[in-house]
Structures are given as C-alpha cells and as structure tokens.
C-alpha atoms as a PDB file:
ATOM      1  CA  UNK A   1      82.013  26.295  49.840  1.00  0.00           C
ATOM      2  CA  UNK A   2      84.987  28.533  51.017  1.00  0.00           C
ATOM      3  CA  UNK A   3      88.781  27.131  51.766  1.00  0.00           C
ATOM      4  CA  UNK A   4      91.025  29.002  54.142  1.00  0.00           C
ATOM      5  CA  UNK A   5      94.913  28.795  53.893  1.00  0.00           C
ATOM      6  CA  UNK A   6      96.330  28.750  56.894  1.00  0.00           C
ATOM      7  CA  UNK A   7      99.883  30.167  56.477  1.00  0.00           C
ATOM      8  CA  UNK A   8     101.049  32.479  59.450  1.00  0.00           C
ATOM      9  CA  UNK A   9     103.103  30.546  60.335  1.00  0.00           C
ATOM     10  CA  UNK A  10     106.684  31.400  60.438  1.00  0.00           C
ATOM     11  CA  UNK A  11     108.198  27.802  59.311  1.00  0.00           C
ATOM     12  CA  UNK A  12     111.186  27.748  61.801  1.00  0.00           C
ATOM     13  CA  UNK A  13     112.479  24.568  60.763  1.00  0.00           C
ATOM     14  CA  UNK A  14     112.659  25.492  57.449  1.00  0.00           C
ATOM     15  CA  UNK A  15     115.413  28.132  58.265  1.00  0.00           C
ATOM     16  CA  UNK A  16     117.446  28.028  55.327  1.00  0.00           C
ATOM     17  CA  UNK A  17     114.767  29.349  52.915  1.00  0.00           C
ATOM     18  CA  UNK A  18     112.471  31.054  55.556  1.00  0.00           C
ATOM     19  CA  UNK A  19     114.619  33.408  56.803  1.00  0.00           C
ATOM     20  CA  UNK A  20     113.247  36.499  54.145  1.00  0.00           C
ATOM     21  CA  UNK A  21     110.094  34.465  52.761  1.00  0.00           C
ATOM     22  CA  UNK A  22     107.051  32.493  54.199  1.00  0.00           C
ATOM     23  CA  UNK A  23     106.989  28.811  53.454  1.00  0.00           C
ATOM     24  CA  UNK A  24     103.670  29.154  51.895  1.00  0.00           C
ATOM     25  CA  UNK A  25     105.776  30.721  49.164  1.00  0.00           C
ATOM     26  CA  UNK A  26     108.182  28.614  48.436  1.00  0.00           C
ATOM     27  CA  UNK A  27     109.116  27.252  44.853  1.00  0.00           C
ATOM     28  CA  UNK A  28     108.111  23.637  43.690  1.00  0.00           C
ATOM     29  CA  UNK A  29     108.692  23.092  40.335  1.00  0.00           C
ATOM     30  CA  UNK A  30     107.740  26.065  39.002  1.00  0.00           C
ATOM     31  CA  UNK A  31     104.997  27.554  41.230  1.00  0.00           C
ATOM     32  CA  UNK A  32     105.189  28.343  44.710  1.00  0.00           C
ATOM     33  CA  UNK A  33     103.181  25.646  47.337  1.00  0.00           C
ATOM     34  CA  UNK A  34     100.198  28.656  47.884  1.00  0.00           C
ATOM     35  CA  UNK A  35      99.933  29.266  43.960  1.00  0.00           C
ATOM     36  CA  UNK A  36      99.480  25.705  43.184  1.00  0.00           C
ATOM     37  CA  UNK A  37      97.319  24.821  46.322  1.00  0.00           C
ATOM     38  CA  UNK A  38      94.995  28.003  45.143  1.00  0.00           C
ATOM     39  CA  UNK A  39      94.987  26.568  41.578  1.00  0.00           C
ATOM     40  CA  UNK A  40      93.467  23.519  42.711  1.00  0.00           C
ATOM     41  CA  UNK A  41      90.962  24.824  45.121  1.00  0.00           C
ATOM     42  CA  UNK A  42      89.890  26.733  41.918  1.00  0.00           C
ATOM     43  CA  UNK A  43      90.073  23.556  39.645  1.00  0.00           C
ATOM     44  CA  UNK A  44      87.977  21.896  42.220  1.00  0.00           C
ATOM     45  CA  UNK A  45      85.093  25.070  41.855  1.00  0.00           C
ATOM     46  CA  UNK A  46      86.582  26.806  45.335  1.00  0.00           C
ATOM     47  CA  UNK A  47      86.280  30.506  44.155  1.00  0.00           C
ATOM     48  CA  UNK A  48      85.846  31.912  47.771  1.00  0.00           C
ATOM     49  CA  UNK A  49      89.713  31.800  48.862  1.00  0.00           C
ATOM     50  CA  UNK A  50      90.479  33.070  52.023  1.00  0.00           C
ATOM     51  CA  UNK A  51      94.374  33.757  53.548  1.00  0.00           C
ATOM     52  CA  UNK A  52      95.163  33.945  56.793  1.00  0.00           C
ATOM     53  CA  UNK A  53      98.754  35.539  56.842  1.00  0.00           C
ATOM     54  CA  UNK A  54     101.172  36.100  59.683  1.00  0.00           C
ATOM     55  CA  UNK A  55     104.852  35.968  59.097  1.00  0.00           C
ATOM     56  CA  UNK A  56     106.076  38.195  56.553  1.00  0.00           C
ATOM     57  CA  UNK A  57     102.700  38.993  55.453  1.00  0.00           C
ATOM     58  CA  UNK A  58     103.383  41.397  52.693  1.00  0.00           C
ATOM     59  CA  UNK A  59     105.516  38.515  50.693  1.00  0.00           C
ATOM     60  CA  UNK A  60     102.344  36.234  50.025  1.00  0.00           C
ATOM     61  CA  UNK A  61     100.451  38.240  46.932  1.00  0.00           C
ATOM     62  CA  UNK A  62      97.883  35.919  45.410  1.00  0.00           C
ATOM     63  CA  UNK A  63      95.387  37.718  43.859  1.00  0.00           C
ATOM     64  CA  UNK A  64      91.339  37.549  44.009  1.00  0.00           C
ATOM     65  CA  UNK A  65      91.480  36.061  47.134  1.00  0.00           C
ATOM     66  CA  UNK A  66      90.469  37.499  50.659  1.00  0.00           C
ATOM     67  CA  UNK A  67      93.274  37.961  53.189  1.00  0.00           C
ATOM     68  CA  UNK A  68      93.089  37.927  56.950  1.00  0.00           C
ATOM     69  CA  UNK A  69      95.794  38.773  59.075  1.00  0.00           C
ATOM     70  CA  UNK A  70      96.602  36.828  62.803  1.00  0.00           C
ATOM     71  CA  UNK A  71      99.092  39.979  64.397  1.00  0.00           C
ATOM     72  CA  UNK A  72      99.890  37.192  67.181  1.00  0.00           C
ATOM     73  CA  UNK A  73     101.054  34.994  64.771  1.00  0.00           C
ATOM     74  CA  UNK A  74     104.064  33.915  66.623  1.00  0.00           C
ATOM     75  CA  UNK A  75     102.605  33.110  69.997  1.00  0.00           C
ATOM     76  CA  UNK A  76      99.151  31.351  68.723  1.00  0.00           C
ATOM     77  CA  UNK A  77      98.760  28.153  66.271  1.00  0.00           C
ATOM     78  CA  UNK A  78      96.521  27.134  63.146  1.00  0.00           C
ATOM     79  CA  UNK A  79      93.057  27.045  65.710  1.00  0.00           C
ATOM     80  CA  UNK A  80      93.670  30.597  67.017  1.00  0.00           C
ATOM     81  CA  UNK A  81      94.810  31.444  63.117  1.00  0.00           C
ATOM     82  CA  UNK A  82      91.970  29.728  61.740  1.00  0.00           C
ATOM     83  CA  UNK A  83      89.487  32.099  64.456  1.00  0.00           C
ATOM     84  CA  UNK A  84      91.418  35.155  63.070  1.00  0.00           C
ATOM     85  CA  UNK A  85      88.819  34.168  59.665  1.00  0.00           C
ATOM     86  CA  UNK A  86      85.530  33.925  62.423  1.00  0.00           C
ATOM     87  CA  UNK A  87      83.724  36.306  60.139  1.00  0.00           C
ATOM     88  CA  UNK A  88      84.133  33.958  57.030  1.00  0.00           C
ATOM     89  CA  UNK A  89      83.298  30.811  58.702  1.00  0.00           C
ATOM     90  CA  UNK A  90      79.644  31.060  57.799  1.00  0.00           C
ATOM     91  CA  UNK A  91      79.391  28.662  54.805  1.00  0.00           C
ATOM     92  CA  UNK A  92      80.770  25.257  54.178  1.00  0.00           C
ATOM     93  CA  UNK A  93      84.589  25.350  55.093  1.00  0.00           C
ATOM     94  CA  UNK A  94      87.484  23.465  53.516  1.00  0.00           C
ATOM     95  CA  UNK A  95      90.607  23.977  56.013  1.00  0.00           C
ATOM     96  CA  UNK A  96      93.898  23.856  54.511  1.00  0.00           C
ATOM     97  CA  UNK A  97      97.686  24.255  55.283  1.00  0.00           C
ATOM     98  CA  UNK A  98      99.889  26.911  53.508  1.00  0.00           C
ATOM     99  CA  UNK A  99     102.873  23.959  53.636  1.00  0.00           C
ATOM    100  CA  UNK A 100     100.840  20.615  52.435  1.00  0.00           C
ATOM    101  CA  UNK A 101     100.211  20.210  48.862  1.00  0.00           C
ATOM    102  CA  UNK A 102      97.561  17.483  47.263  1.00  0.00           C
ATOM    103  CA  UNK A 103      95.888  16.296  44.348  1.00  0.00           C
ATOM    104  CA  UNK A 104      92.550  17.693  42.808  1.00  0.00           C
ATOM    105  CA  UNK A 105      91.205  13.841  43.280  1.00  0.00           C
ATOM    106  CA  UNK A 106      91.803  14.345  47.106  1.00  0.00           C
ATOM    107  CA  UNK A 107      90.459  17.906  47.325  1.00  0.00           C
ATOM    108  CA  UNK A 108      87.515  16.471  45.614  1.00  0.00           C
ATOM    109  CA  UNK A 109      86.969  13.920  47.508  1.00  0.00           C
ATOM    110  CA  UNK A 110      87.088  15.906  50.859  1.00  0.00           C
ATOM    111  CA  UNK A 111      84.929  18.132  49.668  1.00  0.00           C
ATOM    112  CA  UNK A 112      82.187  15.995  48.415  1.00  0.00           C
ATOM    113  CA  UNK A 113      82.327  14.004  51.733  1.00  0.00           C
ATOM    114  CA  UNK A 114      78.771  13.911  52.730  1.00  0.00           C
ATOM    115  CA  UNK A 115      79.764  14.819  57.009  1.00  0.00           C
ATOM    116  CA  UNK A 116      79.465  17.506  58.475  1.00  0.00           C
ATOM    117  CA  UNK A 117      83.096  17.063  59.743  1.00  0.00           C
ATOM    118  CA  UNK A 118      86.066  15.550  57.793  1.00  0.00           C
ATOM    119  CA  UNK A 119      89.391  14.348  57.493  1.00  0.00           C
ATOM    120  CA  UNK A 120      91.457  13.587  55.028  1.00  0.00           C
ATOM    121  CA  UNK A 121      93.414  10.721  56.244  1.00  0.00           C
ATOM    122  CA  UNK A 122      96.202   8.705  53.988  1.00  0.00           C
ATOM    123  CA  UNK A 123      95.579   4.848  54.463  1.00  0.00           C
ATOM    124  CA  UNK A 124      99.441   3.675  53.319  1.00  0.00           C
ATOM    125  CA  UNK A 125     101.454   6.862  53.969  1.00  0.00           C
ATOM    126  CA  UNK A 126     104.280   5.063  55.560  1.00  0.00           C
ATOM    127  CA  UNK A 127     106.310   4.482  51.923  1.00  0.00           C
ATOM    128  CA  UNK A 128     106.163   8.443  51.700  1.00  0.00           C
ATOM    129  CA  UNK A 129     107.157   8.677  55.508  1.00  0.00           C
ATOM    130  CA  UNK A 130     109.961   6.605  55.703  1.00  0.00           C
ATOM    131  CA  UNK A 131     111.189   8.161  52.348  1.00  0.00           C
ATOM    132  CA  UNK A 132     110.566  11.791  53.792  1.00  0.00           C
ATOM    133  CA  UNK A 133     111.935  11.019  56.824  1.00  0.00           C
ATOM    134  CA  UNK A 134     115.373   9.233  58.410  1.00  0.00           C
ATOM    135  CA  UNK A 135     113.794   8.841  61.981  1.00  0.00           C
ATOM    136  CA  UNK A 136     110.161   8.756  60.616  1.00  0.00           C
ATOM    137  CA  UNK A 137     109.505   6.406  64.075  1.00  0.00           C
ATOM    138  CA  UNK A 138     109.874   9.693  65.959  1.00  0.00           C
ATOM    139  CA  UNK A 139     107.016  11.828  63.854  1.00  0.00           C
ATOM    140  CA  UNK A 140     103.930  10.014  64.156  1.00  0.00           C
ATOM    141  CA  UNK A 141     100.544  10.003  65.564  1.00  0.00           C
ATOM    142  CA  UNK A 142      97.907   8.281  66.545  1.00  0.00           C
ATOM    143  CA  UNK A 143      94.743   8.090  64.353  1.00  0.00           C
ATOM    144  CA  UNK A 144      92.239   5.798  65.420  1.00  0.00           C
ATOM    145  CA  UNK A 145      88.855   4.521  63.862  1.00  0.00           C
ATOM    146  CA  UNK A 146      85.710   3.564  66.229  1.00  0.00           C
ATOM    147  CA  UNK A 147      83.667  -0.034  65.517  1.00  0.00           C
ATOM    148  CA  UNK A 148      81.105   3.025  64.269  1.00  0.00           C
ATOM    149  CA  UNK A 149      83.105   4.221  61.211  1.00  0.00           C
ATOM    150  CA  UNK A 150      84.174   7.538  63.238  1.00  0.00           C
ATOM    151  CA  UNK A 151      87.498   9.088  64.664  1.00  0.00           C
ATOM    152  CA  UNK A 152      87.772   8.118  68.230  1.00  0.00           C
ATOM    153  CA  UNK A 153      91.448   9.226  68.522  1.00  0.00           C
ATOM    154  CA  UNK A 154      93.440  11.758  66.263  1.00  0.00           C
ATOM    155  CA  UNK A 155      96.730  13.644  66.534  1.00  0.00           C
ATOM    156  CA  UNK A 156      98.246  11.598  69.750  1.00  0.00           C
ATOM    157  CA  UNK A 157     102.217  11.636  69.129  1.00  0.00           C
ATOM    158  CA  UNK A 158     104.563   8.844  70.358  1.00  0.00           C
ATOM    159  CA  UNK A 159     102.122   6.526  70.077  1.00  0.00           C
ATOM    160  CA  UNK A 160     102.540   2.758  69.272  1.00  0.00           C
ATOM    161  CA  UNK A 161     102.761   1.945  65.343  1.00  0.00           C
ATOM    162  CA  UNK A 162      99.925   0.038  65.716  1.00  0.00           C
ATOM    163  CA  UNK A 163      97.500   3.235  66.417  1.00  0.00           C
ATOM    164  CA  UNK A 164      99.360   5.109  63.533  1.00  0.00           C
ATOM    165  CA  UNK A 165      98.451   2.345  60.284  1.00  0.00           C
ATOM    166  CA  UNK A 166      97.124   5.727  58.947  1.00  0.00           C
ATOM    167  CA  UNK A 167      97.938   9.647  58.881  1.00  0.00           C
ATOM    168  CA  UNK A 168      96.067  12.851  58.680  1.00  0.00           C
ATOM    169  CA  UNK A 169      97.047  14.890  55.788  1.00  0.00           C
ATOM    170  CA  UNK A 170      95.975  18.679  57.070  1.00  0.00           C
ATOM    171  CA  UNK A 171      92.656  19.034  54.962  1.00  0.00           C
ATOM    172  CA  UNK A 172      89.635  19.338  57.017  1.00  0.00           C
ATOM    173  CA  UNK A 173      86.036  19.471  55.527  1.00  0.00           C
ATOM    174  CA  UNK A 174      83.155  21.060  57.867  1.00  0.00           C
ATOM    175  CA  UNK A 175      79.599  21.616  56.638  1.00  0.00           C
ATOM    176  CA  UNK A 176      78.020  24.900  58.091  1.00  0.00           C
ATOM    177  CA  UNK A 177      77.046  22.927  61.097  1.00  0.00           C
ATOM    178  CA  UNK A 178      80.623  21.166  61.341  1.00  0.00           C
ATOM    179  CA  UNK A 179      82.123  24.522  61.746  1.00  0.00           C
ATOM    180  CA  UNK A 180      79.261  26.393  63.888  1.00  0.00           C
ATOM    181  CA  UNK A 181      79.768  23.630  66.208  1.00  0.00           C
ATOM    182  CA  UNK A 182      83.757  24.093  65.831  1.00  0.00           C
ATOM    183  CA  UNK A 183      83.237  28.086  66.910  1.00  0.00           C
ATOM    184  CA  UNK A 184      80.990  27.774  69.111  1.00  0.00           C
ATOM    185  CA  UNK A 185      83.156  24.840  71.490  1.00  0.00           C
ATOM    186  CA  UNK A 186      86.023  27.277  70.637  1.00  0.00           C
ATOM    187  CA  UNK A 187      84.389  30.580  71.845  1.00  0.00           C
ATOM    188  CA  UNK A 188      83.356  28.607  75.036  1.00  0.00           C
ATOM    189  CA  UNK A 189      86.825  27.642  76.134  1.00  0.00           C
ATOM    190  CA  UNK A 190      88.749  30.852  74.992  1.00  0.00           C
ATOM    191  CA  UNK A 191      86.273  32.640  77.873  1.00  0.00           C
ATOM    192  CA  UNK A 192      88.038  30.683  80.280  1.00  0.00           C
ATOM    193  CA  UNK A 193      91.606  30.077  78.895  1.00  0.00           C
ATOM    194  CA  UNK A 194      93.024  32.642  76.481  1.00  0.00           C
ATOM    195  CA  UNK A 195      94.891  34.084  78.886  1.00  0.00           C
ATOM    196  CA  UNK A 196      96.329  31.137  80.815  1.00  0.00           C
ATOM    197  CA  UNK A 197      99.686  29.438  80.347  1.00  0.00           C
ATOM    198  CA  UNK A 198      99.282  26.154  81.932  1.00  0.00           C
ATOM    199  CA  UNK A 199      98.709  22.598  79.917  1.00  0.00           C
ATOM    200  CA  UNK A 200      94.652  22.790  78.020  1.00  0.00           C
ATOM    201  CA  UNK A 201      92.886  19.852  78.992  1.00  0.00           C
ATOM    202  CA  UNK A 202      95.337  16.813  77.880  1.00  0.00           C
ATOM    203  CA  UNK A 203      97.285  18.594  75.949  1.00  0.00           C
ATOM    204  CA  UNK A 204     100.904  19.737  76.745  1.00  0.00           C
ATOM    205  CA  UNK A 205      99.882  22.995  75.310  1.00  0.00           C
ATOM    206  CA  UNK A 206      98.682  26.084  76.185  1.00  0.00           C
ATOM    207  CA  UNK A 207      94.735  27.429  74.612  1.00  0.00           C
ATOM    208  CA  UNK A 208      96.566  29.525  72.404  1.00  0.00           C
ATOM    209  CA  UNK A 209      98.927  27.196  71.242  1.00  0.00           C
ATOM    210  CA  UNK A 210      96.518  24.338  70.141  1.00  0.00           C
ATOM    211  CA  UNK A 211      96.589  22.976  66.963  1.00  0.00           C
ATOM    212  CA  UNK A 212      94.359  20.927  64.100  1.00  0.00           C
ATOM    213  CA  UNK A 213      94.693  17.794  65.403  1.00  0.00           C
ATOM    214  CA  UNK A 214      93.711  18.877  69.382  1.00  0.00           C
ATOM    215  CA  UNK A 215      90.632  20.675  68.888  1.00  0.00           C
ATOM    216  CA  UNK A 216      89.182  17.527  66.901  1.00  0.00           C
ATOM    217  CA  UNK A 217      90.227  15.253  70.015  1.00  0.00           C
ATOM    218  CA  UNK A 218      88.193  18.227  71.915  1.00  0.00           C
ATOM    219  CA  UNK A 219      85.037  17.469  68.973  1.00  0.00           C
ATOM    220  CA  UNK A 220      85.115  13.963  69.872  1.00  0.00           C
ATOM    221  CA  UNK A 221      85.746  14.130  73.377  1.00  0.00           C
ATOM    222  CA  UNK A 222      82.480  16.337  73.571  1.00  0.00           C
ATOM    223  CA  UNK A 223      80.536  14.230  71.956  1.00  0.00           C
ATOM    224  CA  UNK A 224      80.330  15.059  68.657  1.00  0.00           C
ATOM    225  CA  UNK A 225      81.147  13.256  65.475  1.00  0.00           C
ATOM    226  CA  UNK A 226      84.198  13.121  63.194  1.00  0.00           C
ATOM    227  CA  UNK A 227      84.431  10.772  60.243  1.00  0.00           C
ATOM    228  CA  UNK A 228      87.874   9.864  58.119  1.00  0.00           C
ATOM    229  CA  UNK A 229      88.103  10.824  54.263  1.00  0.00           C
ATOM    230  CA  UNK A 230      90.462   7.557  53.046  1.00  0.00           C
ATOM    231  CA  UNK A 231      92.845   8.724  50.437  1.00  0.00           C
ATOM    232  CA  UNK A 232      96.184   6.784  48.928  1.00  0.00           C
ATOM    233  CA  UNK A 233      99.157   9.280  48.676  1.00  0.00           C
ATOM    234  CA  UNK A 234      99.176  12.360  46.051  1.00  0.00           C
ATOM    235  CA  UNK A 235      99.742  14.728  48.944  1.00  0.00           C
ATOM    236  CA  UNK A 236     103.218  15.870  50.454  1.00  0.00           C
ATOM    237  CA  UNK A 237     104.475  18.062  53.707  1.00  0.00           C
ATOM    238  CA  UNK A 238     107.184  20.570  53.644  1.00  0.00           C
ATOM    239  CA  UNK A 239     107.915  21.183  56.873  1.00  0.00           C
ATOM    240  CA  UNK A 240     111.548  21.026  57.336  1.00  0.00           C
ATOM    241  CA  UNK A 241     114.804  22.016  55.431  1.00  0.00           C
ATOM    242  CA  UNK A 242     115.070  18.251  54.318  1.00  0.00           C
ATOM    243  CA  UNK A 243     111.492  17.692  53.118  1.00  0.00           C
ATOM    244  CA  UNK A 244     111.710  20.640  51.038  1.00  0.00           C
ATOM    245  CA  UNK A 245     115.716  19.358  49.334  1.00  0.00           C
ATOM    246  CA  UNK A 246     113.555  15.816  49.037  1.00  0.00           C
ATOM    247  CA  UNK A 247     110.737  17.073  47.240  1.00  0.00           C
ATOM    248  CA  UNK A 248     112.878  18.790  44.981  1.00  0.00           C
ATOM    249  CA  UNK A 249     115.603  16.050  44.251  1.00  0.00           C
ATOM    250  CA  UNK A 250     112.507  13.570  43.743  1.00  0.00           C
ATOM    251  CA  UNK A 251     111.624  16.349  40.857  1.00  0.00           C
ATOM    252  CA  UNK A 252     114.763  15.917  39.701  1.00  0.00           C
ATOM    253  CA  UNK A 253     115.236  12.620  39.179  1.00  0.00           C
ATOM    254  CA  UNK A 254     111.660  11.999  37.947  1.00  0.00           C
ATOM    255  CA  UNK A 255     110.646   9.812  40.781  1.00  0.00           C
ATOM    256  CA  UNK A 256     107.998  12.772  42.831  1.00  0.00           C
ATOM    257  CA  UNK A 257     104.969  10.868  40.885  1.00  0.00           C
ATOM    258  CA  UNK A 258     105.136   8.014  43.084  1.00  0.00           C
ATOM    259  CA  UNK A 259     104.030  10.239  45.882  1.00  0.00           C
ATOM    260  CA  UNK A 260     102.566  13.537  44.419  1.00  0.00           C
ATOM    261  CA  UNK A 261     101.933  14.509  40.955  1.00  0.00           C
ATOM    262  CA  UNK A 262     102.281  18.001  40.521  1.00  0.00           C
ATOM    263  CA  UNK A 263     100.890  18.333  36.977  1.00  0.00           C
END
C-alpha cells in the first residue's frame, strides 16, 4: 500500500502562522503535523510515501519520501491535487490530509478495511467539535449510512444535526480497484469540465475546485459503493488560527489525550 499527503494547500485561515510556512509544517508538540503523520504511516508498515506539495513547496523537506508538485495549487482542491500523483495511483492507496493528525489504531484500522473504498468516519466527534469550535453548529456535514451498511450521503454542509450523528475524518482507503474506478470517473468528467467555471453537478463548485467529500457523493451517485470505517476520536483538524492555539493549550494543560494522543 502507498499513502499520499495531500498538502498544497495554502491554509488561508491559518494566517497567523501560514504566512512564510505551509500548515503541513507546523509544530505540535515537538514535531511538525507532516513529520508525525509520516511517522505513523511508517509505524503502520506505509514505506511508499508520496507528497503532493503546492504552497511554499520548498519549506516541506521530509526525507525518503516521493514528492509531487500541483503548480495550480491555488486555483484547484485536494481531487485535482490528489490527480497531480495519477502516476502513483497504481497500488492500494491510503489518502491523507497534510492538516489532520490520527492515531496508529485508526490508520490501522483504515487500512485493514477489507473495501475497496473507505472512510474513516468518527461515531461521537461532537465532544471534540464543540470543544474545537464556538459556532461548531455552523461546520458540519451530512454523513449518512444506507439500510445496506454503505454511504448514501457524505460531505453535505448545513445540514440538519440529525444527518451529521457522525463525521468524516479526511482518511480515505481505496483498494487498486477503489482508486482505478476513482481515476477513471475523474478522467471522464475533466474531458468535459476542466475548463468551465459554472457549479459541477450539485455542487456549488467549479470541476477544479472539488473536494474529498464531492467526488465520493459522485462514487455513490454513479453507482458504486462506499462503506464507513467507525472510529472513536484520536484524530484532530487544524484548520484555523484557533484550532491550532486549542490544540496547543490542550498540550499545555495536559488535557489533548481526551481527544488525540500524540505519543
């Protein structure tokens, strides 16, 4: 199996520390979020690492790992960053984010998932989220489980509570015919709509712009299956200014293991 990092992203809403470094690189405790992430994929028997840079490319320096480099880094999103790595996405794939940390348990768990697509979902995130957050009612999304065991709805925002009892975590585990079929359904539609600007599909984005979360709606709208991984916390998202000052007073103060344990 090979996991690909996807940090090109240029973490805008993590200003205050962004500004000369990519979030990927970041301090926690001692590491930065893509040394520890690597060191787990490794502890978990990952040895095929792959990057995908972007903004301020030249900062992230991890070694014995392959890099790959999306130049339109600030006018595409994760998919199109994820199909800068085509060429590596011949094997079983483990899909991760430069700015989400988790525990080898979970990593393990994706990754022994026997699917050919999927997701790591947190069944009682909401202590975390309403911690993390002081408006956490305005960040969440819809994740929804068919009577058949698999995804029927994922990534929806302002949804009713109800339809978010449970969170994707931004770990995605495709077999090599999970992600053939990913590429493939990709390749299609980027034919037809790389080069427009109007709304994809029933999304409020653009093709370029489409993330995670809205080319597995596109899996499952075509037919295809996509099964949730049920973890219970050991995960966290820095994603803003504030999550990052949480995270760090929660070190602090000795209280992070209730939602992450970083050793």
């Amino acid at each position: 199996m090979k996991a690909i990092i996807l940090a090109a992203g240029m973490g805008t809403r993590l200003d205050k520390y962004t500004k000369d470094l990519p979030k990927c690189m970041l301090n926690f405790n001692g590491k930065t979020l893509i040394e520890r992430q690597v060191e787990t994929l490794r502890a978990c028997g990952i040895n095929e690492i792959v990057i995908v840079t972007g903004y301020m490319k030249d900062k992230i320096k991890i070694k014995n790992v392959n890099y790959c480099h999306n130049a339109n880094y600030a006018s595409t999103n994760m998919v199109a960053s994820l199909m800068c790595a085509e060429k590596e996405l011949n094997d079983d794939i483990l899909v991760c984010y430069g700015d989400i940390l988790y525990e080898k348990r979970i990593a393990k768990q994706v990754i022994e998932a026997p699917v050919d697509i999927g997701v790591a979902v947190d069944i009682d995130y909401l202590r975390y989220w309403k911690a993390r957050l002081g408006k956490w009612q305005e960040d969440i999304e819809s994740f929804v489980i068919g009577k058949d065991g698999s995804i029927a709805e994922i990534g929806v925002p302002n949804c009713p509570l109800e339809k978010a009892r449970i969170r994707y975590i931004g770990l995605v585990k495709f077999s090599k015919k999970g992600i053939t079929l990913f590429r493939e359904l990709y390749n299609k539609y980027k034919k037809i709509h790389w080069n427009k600007n109007e709304a994809f599909k029933d999304t409020k984005k653009s093709f370029k712009k489409l993330d995670m979360t809205n080319m597995l709606n596109l899996i499952i709208k075509s037919g295809h299956k996509v099964y949730p991984v049920p973890i219970k916390h050991g995960w966290m998202e820095f994603d803003t200014n504030e999550d990052y000052e949480k995270a760090l007073q929660w070190v602090n103060n000795k209280s992070i293991k209730k939602f992450y344990n970083p050793d």
